[in-house]
Protein backbone atom coordinates (compact mmCIF):
# COMPACT_ATOMS: atom_id res chain seq x y z
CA UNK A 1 5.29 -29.25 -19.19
CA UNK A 2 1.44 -29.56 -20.28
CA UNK A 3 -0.90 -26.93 -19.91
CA UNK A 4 -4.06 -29.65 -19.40
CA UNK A 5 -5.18 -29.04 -15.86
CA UNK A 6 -8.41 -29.58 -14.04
CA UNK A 7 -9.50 -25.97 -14.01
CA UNK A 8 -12.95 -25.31 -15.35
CA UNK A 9 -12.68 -24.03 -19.22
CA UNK A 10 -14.53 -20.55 -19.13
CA UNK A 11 -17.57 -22.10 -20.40
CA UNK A 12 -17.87 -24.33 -17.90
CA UNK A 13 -17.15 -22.47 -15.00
CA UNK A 14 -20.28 -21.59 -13.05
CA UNK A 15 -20.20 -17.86 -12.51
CA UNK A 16 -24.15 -17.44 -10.70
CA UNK A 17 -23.44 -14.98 -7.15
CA UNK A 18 -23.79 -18.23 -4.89
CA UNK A 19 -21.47 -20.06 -6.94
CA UNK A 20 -19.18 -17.74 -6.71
CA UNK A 21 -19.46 -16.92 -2.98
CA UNK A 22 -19.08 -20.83 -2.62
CA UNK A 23 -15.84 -21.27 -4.47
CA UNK A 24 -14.43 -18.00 -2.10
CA UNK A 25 -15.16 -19.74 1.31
CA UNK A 26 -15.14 -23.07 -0.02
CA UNK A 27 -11.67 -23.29 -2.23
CA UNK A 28 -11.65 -23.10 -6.05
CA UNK A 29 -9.36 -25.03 -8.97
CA UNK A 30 -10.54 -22.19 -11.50
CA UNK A 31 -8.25 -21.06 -13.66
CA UNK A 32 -7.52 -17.40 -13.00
CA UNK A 33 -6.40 -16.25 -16.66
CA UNK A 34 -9.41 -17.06 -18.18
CA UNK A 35 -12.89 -16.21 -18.09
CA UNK A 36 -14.76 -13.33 -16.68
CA UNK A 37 -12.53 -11.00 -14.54
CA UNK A 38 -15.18 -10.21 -11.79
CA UNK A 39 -16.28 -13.74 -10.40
CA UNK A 40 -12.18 -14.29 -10.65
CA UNK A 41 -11.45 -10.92 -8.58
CA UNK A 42 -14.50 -12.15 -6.00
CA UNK A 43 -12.96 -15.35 -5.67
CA UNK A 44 -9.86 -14.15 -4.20
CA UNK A 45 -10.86 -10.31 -2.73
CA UNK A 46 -13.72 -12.45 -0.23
CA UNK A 47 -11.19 -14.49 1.58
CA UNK A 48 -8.48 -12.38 1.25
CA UNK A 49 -9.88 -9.89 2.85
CA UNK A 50 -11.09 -11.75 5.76
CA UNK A 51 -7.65 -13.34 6.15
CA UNK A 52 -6.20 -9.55 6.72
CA UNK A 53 -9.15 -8.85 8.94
CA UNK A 54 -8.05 -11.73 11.11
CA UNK A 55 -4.70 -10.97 11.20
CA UNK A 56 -5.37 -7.12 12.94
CA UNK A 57 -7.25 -9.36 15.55
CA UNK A 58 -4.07 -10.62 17.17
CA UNK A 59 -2.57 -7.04 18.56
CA UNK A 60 -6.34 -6.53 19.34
CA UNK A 61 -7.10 -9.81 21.49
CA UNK A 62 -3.68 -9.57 23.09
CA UNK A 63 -4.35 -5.73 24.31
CA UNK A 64 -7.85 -5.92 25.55
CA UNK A 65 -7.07 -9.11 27.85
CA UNK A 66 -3.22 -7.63 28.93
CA UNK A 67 -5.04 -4.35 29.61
CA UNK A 68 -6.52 -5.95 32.64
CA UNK A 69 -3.10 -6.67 34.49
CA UNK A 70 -2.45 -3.06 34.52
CA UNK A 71 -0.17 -0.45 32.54
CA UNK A 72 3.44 -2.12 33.24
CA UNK A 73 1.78 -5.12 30.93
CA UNK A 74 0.24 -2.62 27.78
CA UNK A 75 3.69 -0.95 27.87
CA UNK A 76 5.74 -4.47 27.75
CA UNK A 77 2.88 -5.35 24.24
CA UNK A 78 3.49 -1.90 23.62
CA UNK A 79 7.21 -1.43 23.19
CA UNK A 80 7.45 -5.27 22.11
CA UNK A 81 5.02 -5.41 19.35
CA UNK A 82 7.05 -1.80 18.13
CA UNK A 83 9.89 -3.77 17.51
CA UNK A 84 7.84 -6.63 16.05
CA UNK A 85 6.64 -4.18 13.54
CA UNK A 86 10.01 -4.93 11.79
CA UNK A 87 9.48 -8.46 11.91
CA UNK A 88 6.27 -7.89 9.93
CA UNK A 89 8.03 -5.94 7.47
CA UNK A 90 10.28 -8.87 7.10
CA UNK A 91 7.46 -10.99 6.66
CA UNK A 92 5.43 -9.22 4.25
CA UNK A 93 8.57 -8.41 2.20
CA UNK A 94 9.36 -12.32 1.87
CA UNK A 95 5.70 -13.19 1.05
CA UNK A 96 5.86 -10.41 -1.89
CA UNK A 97 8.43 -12.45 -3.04
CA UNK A 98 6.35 -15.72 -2.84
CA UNK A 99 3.10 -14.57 -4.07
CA UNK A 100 5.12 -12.41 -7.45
CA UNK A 101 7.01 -15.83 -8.28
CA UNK A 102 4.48 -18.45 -7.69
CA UNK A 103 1.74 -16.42 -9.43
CA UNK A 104 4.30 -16.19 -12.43
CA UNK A 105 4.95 -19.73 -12.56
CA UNK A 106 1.16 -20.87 -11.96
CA UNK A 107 0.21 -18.56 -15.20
CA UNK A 108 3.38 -19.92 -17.49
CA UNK A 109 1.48 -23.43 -16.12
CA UNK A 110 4.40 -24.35 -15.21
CA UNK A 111 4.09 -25.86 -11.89
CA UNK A 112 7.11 -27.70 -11.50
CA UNK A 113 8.76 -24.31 -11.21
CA UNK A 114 5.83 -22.80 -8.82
CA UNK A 115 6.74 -25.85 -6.77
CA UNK A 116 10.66 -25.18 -6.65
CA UNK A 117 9.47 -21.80 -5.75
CA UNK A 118 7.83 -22.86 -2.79
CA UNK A 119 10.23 -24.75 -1.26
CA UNK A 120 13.33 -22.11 -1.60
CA UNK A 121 10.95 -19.53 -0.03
CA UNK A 122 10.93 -22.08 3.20
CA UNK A 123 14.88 -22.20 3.55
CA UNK A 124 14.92 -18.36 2.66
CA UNK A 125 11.84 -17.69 5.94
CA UNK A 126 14.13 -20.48 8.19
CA UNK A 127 17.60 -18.40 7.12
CA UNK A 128 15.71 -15.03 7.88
CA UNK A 129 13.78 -16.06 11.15
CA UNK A 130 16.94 -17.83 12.99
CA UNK A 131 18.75 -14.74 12.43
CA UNK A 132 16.11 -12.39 13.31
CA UNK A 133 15.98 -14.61 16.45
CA UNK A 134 19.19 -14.99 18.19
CA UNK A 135 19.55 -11.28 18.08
CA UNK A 136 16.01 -11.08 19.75
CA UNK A 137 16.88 -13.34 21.90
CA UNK A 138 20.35 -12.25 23.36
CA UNK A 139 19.76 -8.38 22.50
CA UNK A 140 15.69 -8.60 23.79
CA UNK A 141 16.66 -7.10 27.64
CA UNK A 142 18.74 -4.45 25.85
CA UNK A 143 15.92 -3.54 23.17
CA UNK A 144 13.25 -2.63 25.96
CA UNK A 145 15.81 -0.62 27.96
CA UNK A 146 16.97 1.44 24.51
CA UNK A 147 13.22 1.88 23.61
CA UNK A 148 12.52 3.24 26.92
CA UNK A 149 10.93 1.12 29.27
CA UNK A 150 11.55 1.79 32.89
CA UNK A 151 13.17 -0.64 34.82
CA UNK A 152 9.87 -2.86 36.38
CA UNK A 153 8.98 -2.88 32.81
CA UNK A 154 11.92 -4.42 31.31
CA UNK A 155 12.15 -7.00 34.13
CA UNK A 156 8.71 -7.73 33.49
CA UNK A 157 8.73 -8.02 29.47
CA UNK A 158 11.85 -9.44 29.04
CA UNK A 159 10.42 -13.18 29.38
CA UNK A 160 7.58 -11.92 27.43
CA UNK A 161 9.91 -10.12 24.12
CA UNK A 162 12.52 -13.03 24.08
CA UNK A 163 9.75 -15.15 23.60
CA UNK A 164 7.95 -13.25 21.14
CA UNK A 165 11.41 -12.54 19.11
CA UNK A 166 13.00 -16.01 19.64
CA UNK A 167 9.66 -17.53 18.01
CA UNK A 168 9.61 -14.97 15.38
CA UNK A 169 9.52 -17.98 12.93
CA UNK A 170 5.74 -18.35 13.67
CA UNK A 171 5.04 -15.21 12.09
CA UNK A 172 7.31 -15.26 9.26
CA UNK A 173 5.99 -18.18 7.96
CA UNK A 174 2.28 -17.39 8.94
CA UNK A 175 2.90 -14.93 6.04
CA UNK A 176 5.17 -16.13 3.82
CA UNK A 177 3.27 -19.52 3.72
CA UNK A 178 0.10 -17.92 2.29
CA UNK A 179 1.56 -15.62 0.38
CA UNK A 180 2.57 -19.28 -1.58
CA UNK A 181 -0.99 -19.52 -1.17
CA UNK A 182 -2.24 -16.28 -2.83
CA UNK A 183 0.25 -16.77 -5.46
CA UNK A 184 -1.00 -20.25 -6.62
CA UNK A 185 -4.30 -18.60 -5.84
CA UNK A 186 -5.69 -20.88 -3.44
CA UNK A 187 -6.90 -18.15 -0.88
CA UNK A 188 -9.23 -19.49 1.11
CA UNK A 189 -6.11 -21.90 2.72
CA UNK A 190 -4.89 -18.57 3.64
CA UNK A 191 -8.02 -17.94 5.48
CA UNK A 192 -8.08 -21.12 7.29
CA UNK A 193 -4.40 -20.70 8.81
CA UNK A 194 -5.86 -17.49 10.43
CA UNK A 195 -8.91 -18.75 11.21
CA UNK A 196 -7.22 -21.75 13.15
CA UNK A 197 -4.31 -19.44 14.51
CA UNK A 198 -6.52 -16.42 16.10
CA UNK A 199 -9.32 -18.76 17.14
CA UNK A 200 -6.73 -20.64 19.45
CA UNK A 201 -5.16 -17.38 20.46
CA UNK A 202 -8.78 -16.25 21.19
CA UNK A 203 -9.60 -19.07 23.48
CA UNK A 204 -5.96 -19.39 24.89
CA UNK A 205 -4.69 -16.44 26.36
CA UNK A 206 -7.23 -15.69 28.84
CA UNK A 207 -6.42 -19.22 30.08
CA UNK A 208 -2.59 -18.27 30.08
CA UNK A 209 -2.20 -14.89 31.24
CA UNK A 210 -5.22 -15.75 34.60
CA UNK A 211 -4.09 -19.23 35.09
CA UNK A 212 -7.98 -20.55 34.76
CA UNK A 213 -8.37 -24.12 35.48
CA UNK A 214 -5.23 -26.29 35.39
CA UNK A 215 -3.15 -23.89 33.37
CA UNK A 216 -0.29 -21.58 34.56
CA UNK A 217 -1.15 -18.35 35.71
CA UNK A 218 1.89 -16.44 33.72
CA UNK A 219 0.61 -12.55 33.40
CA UNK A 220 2.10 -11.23 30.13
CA UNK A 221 4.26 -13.80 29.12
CA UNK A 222 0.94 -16.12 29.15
CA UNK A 223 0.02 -13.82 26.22
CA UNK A 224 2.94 -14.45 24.08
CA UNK A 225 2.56 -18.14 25.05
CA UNK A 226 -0.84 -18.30 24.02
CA UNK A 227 -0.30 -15.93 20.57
CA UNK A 228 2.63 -18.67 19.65
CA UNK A 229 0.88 -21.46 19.74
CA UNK A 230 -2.14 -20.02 18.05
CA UNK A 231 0.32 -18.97 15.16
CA UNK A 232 2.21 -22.12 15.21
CA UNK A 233 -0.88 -23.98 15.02
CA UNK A 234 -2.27 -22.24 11.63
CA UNK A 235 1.50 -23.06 10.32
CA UNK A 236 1.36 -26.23 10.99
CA UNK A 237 -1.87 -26.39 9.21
CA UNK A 238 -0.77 -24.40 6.43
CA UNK A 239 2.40 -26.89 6.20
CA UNK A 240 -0.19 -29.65 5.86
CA UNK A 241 -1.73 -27.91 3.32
CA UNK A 242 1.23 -26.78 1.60
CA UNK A 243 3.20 -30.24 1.50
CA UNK A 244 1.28 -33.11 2.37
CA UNK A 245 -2.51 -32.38 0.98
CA UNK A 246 -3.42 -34.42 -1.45
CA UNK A 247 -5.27 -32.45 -5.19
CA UNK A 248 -3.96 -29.18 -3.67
CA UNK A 249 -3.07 -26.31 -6.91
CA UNK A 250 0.40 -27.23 -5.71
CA UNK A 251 2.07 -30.77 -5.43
CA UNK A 252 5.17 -30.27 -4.01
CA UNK A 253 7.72 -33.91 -4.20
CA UNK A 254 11.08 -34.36 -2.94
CA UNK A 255 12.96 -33.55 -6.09
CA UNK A 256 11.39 -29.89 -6.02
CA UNK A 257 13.85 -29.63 -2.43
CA UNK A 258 17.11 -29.84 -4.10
CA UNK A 259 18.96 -26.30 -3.58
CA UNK A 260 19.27 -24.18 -5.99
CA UNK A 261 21.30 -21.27 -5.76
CA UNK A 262 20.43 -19.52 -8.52
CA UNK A 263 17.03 -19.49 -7.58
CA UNK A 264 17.24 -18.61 -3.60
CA UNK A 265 18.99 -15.62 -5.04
CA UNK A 266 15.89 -14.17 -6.83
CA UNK A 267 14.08 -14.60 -3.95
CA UNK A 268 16.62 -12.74 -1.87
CA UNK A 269 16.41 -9.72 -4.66
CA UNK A 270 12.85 -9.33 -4.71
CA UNK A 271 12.27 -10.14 -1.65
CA UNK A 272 14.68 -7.30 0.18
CA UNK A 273 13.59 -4.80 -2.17
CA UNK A 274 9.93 -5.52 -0.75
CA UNK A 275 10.92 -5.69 2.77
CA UNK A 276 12.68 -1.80 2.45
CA UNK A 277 9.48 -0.98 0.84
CA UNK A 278 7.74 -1.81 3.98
CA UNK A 279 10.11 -0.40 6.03
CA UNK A 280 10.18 3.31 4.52
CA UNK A 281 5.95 2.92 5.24
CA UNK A 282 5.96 1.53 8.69
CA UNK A 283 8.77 4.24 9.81
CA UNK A 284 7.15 7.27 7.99
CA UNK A 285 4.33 7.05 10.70
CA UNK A 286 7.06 7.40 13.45
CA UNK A 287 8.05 11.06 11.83
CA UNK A 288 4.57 11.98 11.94
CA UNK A 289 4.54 11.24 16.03
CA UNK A 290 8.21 13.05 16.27
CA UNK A 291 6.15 16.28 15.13
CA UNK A 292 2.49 15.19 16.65
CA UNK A 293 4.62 15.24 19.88
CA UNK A 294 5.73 18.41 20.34
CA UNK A 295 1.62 19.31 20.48
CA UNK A 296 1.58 17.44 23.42
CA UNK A 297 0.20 14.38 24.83
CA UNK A 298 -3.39 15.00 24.29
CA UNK A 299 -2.84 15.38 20.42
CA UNK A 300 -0.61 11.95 20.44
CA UNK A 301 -3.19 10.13 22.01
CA UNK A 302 -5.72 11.25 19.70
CA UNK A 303 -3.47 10.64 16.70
CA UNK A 304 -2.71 6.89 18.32
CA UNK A 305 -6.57 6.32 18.30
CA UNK A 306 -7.24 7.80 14.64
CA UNK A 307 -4.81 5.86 13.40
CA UNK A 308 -5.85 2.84 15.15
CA UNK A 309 -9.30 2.96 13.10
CA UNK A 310 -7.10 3.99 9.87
CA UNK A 311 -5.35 0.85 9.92
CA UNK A 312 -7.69 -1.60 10.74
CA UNK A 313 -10.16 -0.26 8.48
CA UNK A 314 -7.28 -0.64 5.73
CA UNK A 315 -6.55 -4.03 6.26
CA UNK A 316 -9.14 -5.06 4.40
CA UNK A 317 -8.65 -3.43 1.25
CA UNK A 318 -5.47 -4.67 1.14
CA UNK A 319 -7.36 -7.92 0.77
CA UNK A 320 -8.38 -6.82 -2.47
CA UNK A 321 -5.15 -5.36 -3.56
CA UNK A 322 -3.40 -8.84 -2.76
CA UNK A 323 -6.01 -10.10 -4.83
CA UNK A 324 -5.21 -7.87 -8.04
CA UNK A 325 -1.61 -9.01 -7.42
CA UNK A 326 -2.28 -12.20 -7.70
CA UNK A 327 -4.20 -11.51 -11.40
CA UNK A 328 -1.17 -9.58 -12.23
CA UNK A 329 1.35 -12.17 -11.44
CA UNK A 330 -0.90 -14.71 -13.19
CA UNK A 331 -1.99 -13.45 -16.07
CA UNK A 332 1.60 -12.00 -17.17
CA UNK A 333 2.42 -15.75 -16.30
CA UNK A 334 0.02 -16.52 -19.27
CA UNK A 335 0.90 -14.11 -21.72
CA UNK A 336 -2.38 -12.03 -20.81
CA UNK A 337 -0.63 -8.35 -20.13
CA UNK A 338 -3.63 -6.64 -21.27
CA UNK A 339 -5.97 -8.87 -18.69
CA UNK A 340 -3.68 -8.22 -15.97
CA UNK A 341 -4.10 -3.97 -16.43
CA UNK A 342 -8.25 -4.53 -16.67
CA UNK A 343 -7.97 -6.71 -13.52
CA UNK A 344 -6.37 -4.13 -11.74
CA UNK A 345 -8.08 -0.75 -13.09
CA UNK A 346 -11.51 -2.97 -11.66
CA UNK A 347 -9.94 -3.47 -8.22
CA UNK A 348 -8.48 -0.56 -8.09
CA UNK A 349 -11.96 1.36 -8.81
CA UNK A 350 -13.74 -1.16 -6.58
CA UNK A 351 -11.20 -0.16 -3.84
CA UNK A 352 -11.77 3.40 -4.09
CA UNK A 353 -15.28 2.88 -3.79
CA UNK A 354 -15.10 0.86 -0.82
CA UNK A 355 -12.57 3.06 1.03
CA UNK A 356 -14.55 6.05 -0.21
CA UNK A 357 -17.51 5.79 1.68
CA UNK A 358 -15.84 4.73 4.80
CA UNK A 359 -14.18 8.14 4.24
CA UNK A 360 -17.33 9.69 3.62
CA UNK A 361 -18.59 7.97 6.77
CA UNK A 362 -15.76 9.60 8.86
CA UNK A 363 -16.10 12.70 7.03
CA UNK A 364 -20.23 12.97 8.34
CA UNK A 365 -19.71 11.28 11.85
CA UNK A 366 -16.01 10.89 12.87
CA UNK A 367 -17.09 11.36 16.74
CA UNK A 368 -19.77 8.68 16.53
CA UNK A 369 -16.31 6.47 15.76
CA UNK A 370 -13.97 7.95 18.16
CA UNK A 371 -16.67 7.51 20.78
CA UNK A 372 -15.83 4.12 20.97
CA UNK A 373 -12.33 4.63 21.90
CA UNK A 374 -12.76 7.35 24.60
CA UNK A 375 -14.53 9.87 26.60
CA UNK A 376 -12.32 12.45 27.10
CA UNK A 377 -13.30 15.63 25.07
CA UNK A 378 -10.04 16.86 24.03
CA UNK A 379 -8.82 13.44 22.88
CA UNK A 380 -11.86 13.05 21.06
CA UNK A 381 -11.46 15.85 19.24
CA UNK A 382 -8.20 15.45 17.72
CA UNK A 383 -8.62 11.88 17.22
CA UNK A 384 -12.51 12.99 15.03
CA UNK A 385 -10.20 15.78 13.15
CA UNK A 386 -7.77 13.05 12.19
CA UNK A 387 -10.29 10.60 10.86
CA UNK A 388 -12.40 13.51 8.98
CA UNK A 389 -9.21 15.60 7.65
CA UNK A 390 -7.69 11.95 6.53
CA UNK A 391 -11.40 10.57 5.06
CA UNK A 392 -10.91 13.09 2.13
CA UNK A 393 -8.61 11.14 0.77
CA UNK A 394 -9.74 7.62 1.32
CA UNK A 395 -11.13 6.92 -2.27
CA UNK A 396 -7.30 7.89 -3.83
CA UNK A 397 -5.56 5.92 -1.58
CA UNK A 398 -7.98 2.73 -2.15
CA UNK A 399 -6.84 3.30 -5.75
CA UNK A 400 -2.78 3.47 -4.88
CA UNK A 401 -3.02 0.57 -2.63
CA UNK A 402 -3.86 -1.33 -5.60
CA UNK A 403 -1.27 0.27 -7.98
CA UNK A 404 1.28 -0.62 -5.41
CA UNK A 405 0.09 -4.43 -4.51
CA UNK A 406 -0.29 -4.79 -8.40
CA UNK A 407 3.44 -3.38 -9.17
CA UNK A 408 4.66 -5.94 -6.51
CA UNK A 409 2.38 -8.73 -8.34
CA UNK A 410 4.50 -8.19 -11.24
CA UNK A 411 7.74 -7.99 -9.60
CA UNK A 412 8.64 -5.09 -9.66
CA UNK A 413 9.13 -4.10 -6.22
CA UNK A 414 11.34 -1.42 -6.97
CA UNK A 415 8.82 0.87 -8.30
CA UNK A 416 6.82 1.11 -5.19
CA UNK A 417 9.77 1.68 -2.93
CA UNK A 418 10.94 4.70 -4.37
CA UNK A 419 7.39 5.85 -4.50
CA UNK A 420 7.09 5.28 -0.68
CA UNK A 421 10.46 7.55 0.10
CA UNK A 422 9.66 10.13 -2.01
CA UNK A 423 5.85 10.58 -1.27
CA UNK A 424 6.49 9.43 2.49
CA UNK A 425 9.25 11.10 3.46
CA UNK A 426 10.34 13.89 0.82
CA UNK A 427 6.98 14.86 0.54
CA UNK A 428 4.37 14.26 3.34
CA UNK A 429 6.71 14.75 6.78
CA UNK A 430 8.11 18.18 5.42
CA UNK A 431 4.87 18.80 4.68
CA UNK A 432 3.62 17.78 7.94
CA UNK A 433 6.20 20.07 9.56
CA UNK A 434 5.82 22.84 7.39
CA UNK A 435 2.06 23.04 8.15
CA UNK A 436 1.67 22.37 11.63
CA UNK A 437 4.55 24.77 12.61
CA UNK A 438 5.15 27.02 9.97
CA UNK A 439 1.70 27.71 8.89
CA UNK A 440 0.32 27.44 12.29
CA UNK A 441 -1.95 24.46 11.80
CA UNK A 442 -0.52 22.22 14.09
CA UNK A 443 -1.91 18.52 14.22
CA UNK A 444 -4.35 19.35 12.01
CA UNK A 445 -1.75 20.57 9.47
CA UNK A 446 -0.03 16.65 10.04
CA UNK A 447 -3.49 14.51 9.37
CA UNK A 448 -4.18 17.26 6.12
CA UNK A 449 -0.42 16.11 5.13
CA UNK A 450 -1.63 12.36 5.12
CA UNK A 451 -4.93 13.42 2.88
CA UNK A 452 -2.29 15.03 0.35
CA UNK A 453 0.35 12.28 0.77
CA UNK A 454 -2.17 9.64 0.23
CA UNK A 455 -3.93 11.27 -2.73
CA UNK A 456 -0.33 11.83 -4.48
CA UNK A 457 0.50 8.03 -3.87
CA UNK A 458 -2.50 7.22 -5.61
CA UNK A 459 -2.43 9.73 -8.39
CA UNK A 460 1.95 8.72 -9.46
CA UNK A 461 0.87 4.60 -9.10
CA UNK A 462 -1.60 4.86 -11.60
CA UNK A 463 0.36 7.46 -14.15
CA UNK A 464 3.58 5.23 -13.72
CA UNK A 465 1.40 2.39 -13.75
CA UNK A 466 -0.37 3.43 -16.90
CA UNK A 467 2.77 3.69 -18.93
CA UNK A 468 2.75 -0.19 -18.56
CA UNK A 469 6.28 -0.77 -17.57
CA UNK A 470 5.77 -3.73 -15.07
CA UNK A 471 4.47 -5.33 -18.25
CA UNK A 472 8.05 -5.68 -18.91
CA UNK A 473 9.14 -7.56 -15.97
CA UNK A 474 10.56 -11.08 -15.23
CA UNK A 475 10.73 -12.62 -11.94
């Protein structure tokens, strides 16, 4: 296929700070394997990061208006969106997929194959979601008993999880969608979708859940109405975007929808690998509340709240570690190995720095944060030792979130899953135990196990990662 395309040559391409914060919020066609490394990493961190900003403001929306119908309601979003958490993981794990094997076909320029790509990862989200939701459907009663809701609460959040897990589609392909995105690295799309999908969800579930106006007063289940449409919405935008826009980085035609096995195959291969990845993370934290638990319910809760700020203050460095992936995927695309390692030693040091003085900032005043959150002493103070103990080790773990993100940008998906078992669960919930019980530290000794865990996630990435490996890898 020809390389000519209607990316700016490097000498062209305008590279001032407004520029450059234009073509982030604005959309680019710059090609990301050439040129200076910075403006390119901008270009894609700044909406990137946004985009994973907006998606921690569904769970956030849905809680603080369900919150008002009482405690039956934040258990049914409680116990649902704990099952949804493997839907994510599902999610995620697809769009790793997407974004590795677009981003390699975008930087071999050839976009025939990107195209193919594109459309295979849409039957392999439709295959994965309409299995994921028949068993959420007919199993969704049986789920919120096992989990263990009491009976008022199952009867009242069964409408509300078959809902949630029979549409599960809507968030599959909310992710896997842009991850197409990221990988043909048209980010700010991305952004849109979740701009469209949360501002809807913003505006619709207080209409839904009170009945204001004309619409149906449904409680909870008005939530999950209004959450679905929101999310449908931005993927029927992103569709749009994806299929129909006209001078988008990808044209997608009818031939690029004949089946190919061969192809839908390595998608499923990468793909799973990612999605256990995930899964070994996400359940890790649920070993850490097995032990925070036998401390009682004043530690849990100020665990819950700790980790709370943890997490959303992640999210959005893992903007800019979707972003090195992306360069990754790209550059080894175009033959540019040694481009691909700069562009992710520069996120991963502009990741540590960012995540470093947030840790610093929880290190100096972790009670002016948990203040927020609550006014009960004790909580308080478990939930500031978990943010200060944990802020140590901030800067490292800024650095392994990139190492990780960038191993998945290069397809090799592998390498971070075994990293994740063996840091997350040989390593850090022994530890955990060991320390809060043996040594006598108790939950203290758990959120000083996270520091270390974190810190030796970071420290492996970039030692396997210097050795150069992923350099190696096809997708």
């Amino acid at each position: 296929m020809s390389t000519q395309t209607t990316e700016p040559s490097v000498e062209t391409a305008n590279n001032t700070f407004f520029s450059i914060l234009r073509e982030a919020f604005l959309g680019t066609d710059r090609d990301f394997t050439k040129g200076p490394l910075l403006p390119a990493l901008i270009i894609l961190a700044i909406p990137m990061i946004l985009e994973m900003s907006m998606e921690g403001l569904f769970a956030i929306v849905d809680t603080f208006f369900v919150a008002k119908l009482g405690a039956e309601a934040v258990a049914v979003v409680g116990l649902t969106e704990s099952v949804l958490a493997l839907v994510y993981a599902v999610a995620i794990g697809l769009s790793i997929g997407a974004t590795a094997t677009v981003a390699r076909r975008f930087g071999e320029q050839d976009l025939d194959g990107a195209a193919r790509t594109a459309t295979h990862v849409v039957y392999l989200g439709l295959i994965v979601s309409l299995i994921m939701g028949v068993i959420g459907l007919v199993f969704a009663q049986s789920i919120l008993r096992t989990l263990g809701g009491e009976p008022a609460v199952v009867e009242l959040g069964t409408p509300f999880a078959r809902l949630m897990f029979g549409t599960n589609a809507v968030i599959v392909f909310l992710f896997v969608l842009n991850g197409i995105f990221r990988g043909a690295g048209d980010a700010t799309i991305a952004l849109r979708v979740l701009i469209v999908a949360n501002g809807l969800n913003i505006i619709l579930d207080p209409l839904f859940i009170f009945g204001i106006g004309f619409f149906p007063e449904w409680g909870v289940t008005g939530a999950a109405v209004a959450t679905v449409i929101g999310r449908a919405t931005g993927v029927s935008y992103a569709v749009w975007a994806l299929f129909f826009r006209k001078n988008g980085r990808l044209d997608v035609r009818a031939e690029h929808w004949r089946f190919d096995p061969k192809l839908l195959w390595s998608l499923v291969r990468l793909s799973a690998t990612a999605v256990l990845q995930f899964l070994i993370a996400t359940l890790s934290w649920s070993g850490l509340v097995m032990i925070l638990a036998g401390f009682g319910t004043v530690a849990l809760a100020g665990y819950q709240i700790g980790l709370r700020v943890i997490i959303f203050v992640i999210l959005p460095a893992v903007g800019l570690a979707n972003a090195a992936a992306t360069l990754v995927g790209q550059n080894l695309g175009a033959g540019h190995p040694d481009r691909a390692e700069r562009s992710v030693w520069l996120a991963g040091g502009l990741n540590a720095g960012m995540l470093g003085i947030v840790g610093l900032f929880f290190i100096v005043y972790p009670q002016l944060v948990v203040s927020v959150f609550t006014t009960d002493p004790e909580v308080a103070a478990y939930a500031g030792d978990c943010l200060r103990i944990v802020g140590y080790g901030y800067a490292l773990y800024g650095l392994g979130m990139v190492m990780e993100s960038s191993f998945n940008g290069a397809g090799d998906t592998w390498t971070p899953t075994y990293l994740n078992f063996i840091v997350f669960w040989m390593f850090e919930i022994p530890l955990a135990y060991v320390l809060a019980n043996r040594f006598g530290y108790g939950p203290q000794g758990v959120f000083l196990s996270m520091t270390l865990a974190f810190s030796m996630l970071a420290i492996v990435s970039a030692l396997l990662f210097k050795r150069g490996k992923w350099k190696l890898k096809t997708v």
